[in-house]
C-alpha atoms as a PDB file:
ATOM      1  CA  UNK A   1      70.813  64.368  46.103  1.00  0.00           C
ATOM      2  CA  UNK A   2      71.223  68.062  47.843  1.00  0.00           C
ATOM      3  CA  UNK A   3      74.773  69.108  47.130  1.00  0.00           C
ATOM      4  CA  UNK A   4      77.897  67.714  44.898  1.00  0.00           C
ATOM      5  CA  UNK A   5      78.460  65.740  47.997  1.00  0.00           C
ATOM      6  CA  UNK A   6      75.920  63.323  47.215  1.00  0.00           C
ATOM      7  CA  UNK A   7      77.712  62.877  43.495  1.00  0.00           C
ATOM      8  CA  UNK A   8      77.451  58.915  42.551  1.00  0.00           C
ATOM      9  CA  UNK A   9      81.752  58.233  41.262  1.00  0.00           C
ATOM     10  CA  UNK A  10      84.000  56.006  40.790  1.00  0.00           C
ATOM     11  CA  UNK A  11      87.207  57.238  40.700  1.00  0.00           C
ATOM     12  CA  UNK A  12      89.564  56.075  37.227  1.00  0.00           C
ATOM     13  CA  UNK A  13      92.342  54.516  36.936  1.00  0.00           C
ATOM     14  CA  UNK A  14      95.236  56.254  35.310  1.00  0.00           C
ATOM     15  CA  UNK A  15      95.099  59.663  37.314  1.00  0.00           C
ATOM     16  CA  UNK A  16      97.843  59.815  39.258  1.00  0.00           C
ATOM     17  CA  UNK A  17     101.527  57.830  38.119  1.00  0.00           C
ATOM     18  CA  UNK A  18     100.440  54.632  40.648  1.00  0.00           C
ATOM     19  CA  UNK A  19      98.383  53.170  38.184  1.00  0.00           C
ATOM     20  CA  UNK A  20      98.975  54.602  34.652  1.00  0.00           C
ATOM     21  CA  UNK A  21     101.148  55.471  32.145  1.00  0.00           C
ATOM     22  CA  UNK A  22     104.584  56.084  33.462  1.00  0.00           C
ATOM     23  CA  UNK A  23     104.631  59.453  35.002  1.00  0.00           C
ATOM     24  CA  UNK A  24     101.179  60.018  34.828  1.00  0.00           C
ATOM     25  CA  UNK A  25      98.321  62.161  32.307  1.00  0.00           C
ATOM     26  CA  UNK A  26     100.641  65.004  32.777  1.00  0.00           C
ATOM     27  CA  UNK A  27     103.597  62.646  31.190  1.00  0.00           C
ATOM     28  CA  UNK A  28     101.002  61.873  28.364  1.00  0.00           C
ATOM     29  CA  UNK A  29     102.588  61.444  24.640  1.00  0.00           C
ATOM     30  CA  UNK A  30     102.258  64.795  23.659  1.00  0.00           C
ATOM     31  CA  UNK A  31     101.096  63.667  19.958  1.00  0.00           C
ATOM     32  CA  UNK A  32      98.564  61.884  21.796  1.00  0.00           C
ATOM     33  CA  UNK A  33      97.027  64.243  23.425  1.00  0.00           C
ATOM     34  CA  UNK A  34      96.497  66.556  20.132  1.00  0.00           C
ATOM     35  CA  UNK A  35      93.965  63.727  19.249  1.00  0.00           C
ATOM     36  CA  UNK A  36      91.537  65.358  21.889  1.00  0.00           C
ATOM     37  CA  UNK A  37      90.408  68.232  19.777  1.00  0.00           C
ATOM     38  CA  UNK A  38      87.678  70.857  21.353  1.00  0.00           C
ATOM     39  CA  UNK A  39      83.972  70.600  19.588  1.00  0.00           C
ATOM     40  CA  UNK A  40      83.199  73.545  17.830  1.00  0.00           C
ATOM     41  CA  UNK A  41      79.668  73.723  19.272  1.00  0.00           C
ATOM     42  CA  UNK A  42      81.027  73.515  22.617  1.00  0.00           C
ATOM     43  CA  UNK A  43      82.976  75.906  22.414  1.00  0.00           C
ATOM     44  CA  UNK A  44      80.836  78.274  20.677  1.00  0.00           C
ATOM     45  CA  UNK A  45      78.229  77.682  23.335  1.00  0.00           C
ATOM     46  CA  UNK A  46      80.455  78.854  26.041  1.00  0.00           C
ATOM     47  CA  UNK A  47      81.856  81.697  24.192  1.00  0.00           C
ATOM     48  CA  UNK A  48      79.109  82.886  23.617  1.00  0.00           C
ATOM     49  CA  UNK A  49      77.571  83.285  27.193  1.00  0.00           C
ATOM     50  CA  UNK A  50      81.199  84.204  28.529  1.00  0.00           C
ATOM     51  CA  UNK A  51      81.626  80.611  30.161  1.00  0.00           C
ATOM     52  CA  UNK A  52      84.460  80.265  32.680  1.00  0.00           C
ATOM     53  CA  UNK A  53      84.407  76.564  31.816  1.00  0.00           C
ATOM     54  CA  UNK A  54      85.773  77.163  28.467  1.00  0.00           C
ATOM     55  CA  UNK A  55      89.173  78.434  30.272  1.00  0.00           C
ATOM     56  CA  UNK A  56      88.762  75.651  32.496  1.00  0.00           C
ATOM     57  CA  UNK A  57      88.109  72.940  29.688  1.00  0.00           C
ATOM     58  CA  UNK A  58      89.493  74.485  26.525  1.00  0.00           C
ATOM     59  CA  UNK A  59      93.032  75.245  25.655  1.00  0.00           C
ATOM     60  CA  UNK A  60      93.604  78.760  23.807  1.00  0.00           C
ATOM     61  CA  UNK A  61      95.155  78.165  19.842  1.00  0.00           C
ATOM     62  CA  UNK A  62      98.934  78.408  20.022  1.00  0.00           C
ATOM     63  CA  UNK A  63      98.680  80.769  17.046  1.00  0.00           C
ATOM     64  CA  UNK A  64      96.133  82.938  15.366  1.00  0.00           C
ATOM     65  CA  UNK A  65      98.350  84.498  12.967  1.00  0.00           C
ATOM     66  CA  UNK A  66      97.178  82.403   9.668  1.00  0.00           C
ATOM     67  CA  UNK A  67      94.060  81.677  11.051  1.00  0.00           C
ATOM     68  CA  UNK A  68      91.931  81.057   7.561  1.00  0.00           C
ATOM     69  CA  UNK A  69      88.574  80.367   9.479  1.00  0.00           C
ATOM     70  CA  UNK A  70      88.487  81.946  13.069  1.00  0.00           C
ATOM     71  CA  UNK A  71      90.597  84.486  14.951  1.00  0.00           C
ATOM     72  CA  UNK A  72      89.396  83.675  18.343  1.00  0.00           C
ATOM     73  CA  UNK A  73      91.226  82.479  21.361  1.00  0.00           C
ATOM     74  CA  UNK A  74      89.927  79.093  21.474  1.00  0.00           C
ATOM     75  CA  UNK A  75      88.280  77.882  18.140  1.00  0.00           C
ATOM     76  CA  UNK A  76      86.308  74.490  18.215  1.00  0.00           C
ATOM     77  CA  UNK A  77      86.024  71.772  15.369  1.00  0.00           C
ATOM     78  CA  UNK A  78      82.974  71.226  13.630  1.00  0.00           C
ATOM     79  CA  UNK A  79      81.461  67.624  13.364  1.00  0.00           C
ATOM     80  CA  UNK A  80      82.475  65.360  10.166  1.00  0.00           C
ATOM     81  CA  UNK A  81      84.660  68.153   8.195  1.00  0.00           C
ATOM     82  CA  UNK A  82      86.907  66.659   5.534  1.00  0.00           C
ATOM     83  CA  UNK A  83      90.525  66.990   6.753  1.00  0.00           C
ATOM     84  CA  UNK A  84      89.933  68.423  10.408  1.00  0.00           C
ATOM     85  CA  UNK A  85      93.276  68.462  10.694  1.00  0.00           C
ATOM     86  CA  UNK A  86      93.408  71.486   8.224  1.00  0.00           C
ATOM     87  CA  UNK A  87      90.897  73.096   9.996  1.00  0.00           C
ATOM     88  CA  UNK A  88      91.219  76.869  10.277  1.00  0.00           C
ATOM     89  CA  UNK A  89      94.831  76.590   8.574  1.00  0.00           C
ATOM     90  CA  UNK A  90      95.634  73.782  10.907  1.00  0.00           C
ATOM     91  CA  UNK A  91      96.583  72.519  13.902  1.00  0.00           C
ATOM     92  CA  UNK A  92      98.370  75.565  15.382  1.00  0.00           C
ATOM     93  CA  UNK A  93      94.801  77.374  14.953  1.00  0.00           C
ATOM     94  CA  UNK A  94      92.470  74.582  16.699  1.00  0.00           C
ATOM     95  CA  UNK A  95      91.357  74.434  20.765  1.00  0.00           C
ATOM     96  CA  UNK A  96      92.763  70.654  22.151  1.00  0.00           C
ATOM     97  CA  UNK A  97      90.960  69.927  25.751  1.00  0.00           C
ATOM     98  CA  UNK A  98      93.198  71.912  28.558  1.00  0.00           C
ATOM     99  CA  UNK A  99      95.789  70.909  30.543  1.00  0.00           C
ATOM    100  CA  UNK A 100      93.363  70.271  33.564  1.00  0.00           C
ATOM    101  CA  UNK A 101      92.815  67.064  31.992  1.00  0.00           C
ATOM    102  CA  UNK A 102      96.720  65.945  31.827  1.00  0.00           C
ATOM    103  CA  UNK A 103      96.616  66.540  35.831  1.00  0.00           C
ATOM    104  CA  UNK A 104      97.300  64.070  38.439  1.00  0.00           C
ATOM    105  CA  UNK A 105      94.155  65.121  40.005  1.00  0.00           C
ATOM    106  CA  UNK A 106      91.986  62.324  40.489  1.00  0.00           C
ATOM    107  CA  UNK A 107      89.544  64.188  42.443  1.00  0.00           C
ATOM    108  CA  UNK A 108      87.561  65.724  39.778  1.00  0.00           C
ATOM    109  CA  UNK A 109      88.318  62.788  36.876  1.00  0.00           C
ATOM    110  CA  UNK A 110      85.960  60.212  38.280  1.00  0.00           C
ATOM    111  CA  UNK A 111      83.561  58.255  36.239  1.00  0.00           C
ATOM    112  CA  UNK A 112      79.933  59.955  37.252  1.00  0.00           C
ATOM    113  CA  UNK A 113      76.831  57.318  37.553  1.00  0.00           C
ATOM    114  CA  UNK A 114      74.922  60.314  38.724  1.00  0.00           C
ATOM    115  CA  UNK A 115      75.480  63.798  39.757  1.00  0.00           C
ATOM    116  CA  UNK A 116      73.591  66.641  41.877  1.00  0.00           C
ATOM    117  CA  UNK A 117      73.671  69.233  38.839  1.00  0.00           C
ATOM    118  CA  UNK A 118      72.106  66.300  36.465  1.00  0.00           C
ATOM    119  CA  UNK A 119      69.232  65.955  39.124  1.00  0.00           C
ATOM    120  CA  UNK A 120      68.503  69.904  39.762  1.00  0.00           C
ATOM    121  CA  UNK A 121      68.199  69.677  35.702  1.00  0.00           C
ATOM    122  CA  UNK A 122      65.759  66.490  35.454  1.00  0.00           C
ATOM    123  CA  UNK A 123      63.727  68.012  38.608  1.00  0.00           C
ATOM    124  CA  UNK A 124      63.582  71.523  36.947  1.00  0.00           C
ATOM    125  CA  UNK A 125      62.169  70.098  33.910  1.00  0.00           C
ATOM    126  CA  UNK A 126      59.644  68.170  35.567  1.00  0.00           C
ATOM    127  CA  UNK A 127      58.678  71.264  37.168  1.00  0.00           C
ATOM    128  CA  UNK A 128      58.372  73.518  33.809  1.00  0.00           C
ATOM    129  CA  UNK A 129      56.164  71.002  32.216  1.00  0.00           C
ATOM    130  CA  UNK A 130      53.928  70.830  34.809  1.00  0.00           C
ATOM    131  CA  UNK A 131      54.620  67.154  35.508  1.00  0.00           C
ATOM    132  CA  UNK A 132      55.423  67.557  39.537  1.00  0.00           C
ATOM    133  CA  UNK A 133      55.325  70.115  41.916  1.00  0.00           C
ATOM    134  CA  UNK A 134      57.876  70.220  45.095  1.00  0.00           C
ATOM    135  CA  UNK A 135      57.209  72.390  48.098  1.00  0.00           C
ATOM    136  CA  UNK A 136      59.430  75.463  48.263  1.00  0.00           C
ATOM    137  CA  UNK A 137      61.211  75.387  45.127  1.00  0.00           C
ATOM    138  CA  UNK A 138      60.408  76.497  41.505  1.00  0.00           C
ATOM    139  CA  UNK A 139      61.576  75.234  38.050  1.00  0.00           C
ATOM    140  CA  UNK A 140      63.869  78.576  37.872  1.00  0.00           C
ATOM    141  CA  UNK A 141      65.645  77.753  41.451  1.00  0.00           C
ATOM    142  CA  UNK A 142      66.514  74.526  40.545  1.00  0.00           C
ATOM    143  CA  UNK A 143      67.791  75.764  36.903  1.00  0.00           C
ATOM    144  CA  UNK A 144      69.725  77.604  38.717  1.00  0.00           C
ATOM    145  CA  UNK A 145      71.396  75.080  40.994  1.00  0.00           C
ATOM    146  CA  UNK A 146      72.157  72.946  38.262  1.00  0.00           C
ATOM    147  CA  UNK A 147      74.277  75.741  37.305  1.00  0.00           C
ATOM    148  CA  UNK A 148      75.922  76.785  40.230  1.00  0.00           C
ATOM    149  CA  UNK A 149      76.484  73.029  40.971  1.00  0.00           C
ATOM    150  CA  UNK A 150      77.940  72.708  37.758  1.00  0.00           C
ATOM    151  CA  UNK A 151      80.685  76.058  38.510  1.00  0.00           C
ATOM    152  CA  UNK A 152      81.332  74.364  41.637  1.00  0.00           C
ATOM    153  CA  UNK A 153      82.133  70.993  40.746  1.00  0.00           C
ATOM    154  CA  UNK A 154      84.573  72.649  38.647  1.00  0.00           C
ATOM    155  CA  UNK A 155      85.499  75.574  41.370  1.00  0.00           C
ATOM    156  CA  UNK A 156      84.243  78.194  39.146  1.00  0.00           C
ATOM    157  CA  UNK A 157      81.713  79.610  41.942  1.00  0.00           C
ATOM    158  CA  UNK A 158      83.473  82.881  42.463  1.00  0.00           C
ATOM    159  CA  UNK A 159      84.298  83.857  38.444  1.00  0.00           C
ATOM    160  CA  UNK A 160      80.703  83.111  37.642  1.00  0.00           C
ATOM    161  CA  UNK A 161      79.548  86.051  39.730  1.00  0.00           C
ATOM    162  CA  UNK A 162      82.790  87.604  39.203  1.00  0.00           C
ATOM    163  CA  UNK A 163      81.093  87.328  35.439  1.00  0.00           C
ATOM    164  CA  UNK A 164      77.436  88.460  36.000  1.00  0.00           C
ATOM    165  CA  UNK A 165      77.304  84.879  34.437  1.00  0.00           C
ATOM    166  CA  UNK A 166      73.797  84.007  35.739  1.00  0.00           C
ATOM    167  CA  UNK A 167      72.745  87.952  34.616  1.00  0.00           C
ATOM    168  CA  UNK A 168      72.733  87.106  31.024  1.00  0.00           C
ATOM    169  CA  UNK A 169      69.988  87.185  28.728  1.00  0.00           C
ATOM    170  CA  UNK A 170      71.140  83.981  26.904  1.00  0.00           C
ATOM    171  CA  UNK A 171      71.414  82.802  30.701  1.00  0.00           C
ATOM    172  CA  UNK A 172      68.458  84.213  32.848  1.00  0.00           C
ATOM    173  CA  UNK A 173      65.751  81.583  33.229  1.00  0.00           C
ATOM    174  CA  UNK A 174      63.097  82.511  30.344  1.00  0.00           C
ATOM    175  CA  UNK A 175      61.274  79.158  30.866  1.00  0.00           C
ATOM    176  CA  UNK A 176      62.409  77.743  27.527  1.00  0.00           C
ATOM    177  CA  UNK A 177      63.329  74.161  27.153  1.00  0.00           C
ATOM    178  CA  UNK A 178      65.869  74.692  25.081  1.00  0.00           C
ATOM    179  CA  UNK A 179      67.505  76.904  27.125  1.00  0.00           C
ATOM    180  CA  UNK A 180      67.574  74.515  30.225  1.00  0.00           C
ATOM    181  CA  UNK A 181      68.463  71.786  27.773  1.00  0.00           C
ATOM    182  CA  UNK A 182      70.921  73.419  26.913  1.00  0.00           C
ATOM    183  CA  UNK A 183      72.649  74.222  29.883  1.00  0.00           C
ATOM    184  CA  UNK A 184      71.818  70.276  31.645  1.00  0.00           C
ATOM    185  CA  UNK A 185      74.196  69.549  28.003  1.00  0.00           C
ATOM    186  CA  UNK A 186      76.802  71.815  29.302  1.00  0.00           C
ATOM    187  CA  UNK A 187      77.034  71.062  32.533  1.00  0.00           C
ATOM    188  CA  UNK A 188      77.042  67.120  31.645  1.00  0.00           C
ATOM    189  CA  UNK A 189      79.529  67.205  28.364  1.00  0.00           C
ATOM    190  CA  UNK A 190      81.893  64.908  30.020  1.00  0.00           C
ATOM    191  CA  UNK A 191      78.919  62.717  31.081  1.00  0.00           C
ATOM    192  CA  UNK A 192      78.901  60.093  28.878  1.00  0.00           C
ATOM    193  CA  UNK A 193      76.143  59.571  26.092  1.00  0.00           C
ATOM    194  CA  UNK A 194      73.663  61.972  28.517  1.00  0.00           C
ATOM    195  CA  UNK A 195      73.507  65.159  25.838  1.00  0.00           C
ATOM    196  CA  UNK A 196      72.365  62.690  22.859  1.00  0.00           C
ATOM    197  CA  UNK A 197      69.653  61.164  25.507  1.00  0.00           C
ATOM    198  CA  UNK A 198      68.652  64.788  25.797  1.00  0.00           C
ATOM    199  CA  UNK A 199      68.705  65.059  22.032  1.00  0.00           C
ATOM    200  CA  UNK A 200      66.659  62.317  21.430  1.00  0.00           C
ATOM    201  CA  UNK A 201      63.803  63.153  23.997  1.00  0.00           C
ATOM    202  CA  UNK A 202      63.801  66.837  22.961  1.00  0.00           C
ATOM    203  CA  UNK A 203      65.365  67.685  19.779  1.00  0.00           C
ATOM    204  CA  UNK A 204      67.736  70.102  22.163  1.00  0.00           C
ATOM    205  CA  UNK A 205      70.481  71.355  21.629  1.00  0.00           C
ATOM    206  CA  UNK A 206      69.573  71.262  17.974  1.00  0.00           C
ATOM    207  CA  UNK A 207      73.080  70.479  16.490  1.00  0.00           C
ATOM    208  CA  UNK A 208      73.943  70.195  12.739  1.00  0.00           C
ATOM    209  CA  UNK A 209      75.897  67.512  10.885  1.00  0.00           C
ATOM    210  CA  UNK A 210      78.892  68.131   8.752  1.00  0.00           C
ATOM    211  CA  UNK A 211      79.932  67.408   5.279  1.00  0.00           C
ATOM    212  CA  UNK A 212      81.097  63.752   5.954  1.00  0.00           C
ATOM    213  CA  UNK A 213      78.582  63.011   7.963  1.00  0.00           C
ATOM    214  CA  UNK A 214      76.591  59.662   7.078  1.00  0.00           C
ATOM    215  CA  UNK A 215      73.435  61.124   6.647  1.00  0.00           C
ATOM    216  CA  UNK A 216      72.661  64.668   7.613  1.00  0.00           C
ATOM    217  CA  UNK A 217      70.524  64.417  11.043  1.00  0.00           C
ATOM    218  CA  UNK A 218      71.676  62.838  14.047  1.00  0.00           C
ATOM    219  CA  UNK A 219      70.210  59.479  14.837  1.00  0.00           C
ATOM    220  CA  UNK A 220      68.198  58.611  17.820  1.00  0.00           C
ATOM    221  CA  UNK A 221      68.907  54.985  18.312  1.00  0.00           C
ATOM    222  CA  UNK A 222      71.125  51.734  17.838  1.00  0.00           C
ATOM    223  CA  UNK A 223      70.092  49.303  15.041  1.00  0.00           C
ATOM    224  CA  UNK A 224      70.294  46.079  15.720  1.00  0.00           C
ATOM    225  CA  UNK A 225      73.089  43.503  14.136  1.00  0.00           C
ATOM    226  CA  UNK A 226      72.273  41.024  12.054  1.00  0.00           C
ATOM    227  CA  UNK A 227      72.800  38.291  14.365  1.00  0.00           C
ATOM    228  CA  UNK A 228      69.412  39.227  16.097  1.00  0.00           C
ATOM    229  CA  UNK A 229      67.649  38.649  12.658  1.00  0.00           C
ATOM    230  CA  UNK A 230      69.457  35.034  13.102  1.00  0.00           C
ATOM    231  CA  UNK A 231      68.607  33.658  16.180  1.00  0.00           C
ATOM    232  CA  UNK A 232      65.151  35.684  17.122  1.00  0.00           C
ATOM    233  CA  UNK A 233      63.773  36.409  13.663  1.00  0.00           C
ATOM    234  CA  UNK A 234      60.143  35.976  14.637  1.00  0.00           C
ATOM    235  CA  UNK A 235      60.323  38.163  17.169  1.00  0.00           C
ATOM    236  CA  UNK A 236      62.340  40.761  15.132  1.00  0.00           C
ATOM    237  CA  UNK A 237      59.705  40.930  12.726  1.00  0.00           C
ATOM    238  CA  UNK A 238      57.335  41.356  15.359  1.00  0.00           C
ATOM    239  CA  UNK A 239      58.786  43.751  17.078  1.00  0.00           C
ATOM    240  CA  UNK A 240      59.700  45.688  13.384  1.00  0.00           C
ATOM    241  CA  UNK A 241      55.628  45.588  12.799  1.00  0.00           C
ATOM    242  CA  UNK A 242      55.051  47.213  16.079  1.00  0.00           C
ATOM    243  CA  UNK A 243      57.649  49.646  16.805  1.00  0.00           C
ATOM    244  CA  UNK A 244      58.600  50.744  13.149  1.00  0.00           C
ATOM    245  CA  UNK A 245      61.777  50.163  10.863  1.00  0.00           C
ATOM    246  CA  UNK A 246      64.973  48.955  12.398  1.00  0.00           C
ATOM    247  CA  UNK A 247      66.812  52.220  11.650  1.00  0.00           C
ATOM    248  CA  UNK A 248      69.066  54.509  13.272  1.00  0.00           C
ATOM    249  CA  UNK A 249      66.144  57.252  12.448  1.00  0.00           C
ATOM    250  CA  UNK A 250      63.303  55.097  14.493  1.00  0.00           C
ATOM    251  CA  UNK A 251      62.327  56.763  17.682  1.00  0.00           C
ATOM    252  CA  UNK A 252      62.163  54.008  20.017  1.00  0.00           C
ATOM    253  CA  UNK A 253      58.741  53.416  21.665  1.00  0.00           C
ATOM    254  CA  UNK A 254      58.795  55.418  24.868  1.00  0.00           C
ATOM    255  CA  UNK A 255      60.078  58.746  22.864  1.00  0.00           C
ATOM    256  CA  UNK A 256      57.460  58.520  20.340  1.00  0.00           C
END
């Protein structure tokens, strides 16, 4: 892949009122749409480096008069807080996801099997460990073009500079894995399972649970269900001898 024109997608269903609720996403249930609340550390993350995707993604609080938690424009949930819906003195002082998803745009709300900034990401860390080297480009370029592929998917290209966005200190390559970790999580959030993969492999970003949580770190895999124990118990056993514990804290055998 060279450019978002290579993008692997599949368009959805339910984008335009053809072939989805009556009306369309824009026509949504409006109670419905509440449901899709705005993760706190996403929205942190963005804040914090001045993001124009947070505008793009992120819908300001309709109020921040009684505001018990946060006073910002756009204010995230955490993960597994008791009552979310009282969060921050409720409802009224919470971020939902923004109108651009309730468009009947289905050129941007496309299922992704793969995607140009995803690839500038993998190549760039292949490139800052050391594990391949590519003629003409560096691990920083290619940072970088996840980036900017990332503001341009989401025509952003012009308010990132507008920004100084890639001038940033909490932006400007340092080399860190964590930092381009980071970033590869941003640009993929609505990617599917991709940031957890991430997660998994690098212990990046390093989220925290919440108070509800069923056990306070994230897990790294799928245990199996009982039926395998069932019908393949010899080779469950086996494979439990070999591999470690069938628990949802067992790295599976290629990340350990």
């Amino acid at each position: 892949m060279e450019s978002n024109a290579d993008n692997a997608e599949v368009p959805y269903l339910g984008v335009k009122k053809d072939d989805s609720w009556p009306g369309g996403p824009l026509n949504m249930i409006d109670n419905d749409f509440l449901k899709t609340k705005a993760s706190k550390e996403l929205v942190d993350a963005l804040t914090a480096r001045n993001d124009p995707r947070l505008e793009c993604w992120i819908a300001p609080v309709a109020s921040k008069e009684g505001a018990t938690v946060d006073q910002h424009t756009y204010v995230g949930i955490p993960h597994a807080v008791t009552n979310p819906a009282d969060y921050n003195g409720g409802e009224a002082h919470q971020s939902t996801l923004s109108s651009f998803f309730r468009q009947d745009k289905p050129t941007l709300l496309k299922a992704s099997l793969m995607v140009y900034p995803e690839v500038c990401f993998i190549i760039a860390e292949a490139l800052q460990r050391g594990k391949v080297t590519m003629n003409g480009t560096t691990a920083e370029r290619m940072y970088n073009n996840g980036i900017s592929a990332s503001m341009e998917y989401y025509g952003l290209t012009a308010e990132a500079a507008k920004r100084g966005y890639y001038e940033q200190a909490a932006v400007k390559y340092n080399g860190s894995l964590e930092q381009l970790i980071t970033q590869k999580w941003i640009a993929m959030t609505f990617r599917g399972a991709e940031g957890w993969f991430d997660f998994r492999r690098t212990g990046y970003p390093a989220f925290t649970t919440g108070p509800m949580a069923f056990q306070p770190k994230f897990p790294v895999r799928y245990a199996w269900p009982t039926t395998e124990q069932d019908v393949n118990f010899d080779n469950y056993q086996a494979a439990v001898r070999v591999f470690g514990p069938d628990d949802i804290n067992t790295k599976m055998w290629y990340l350990q």
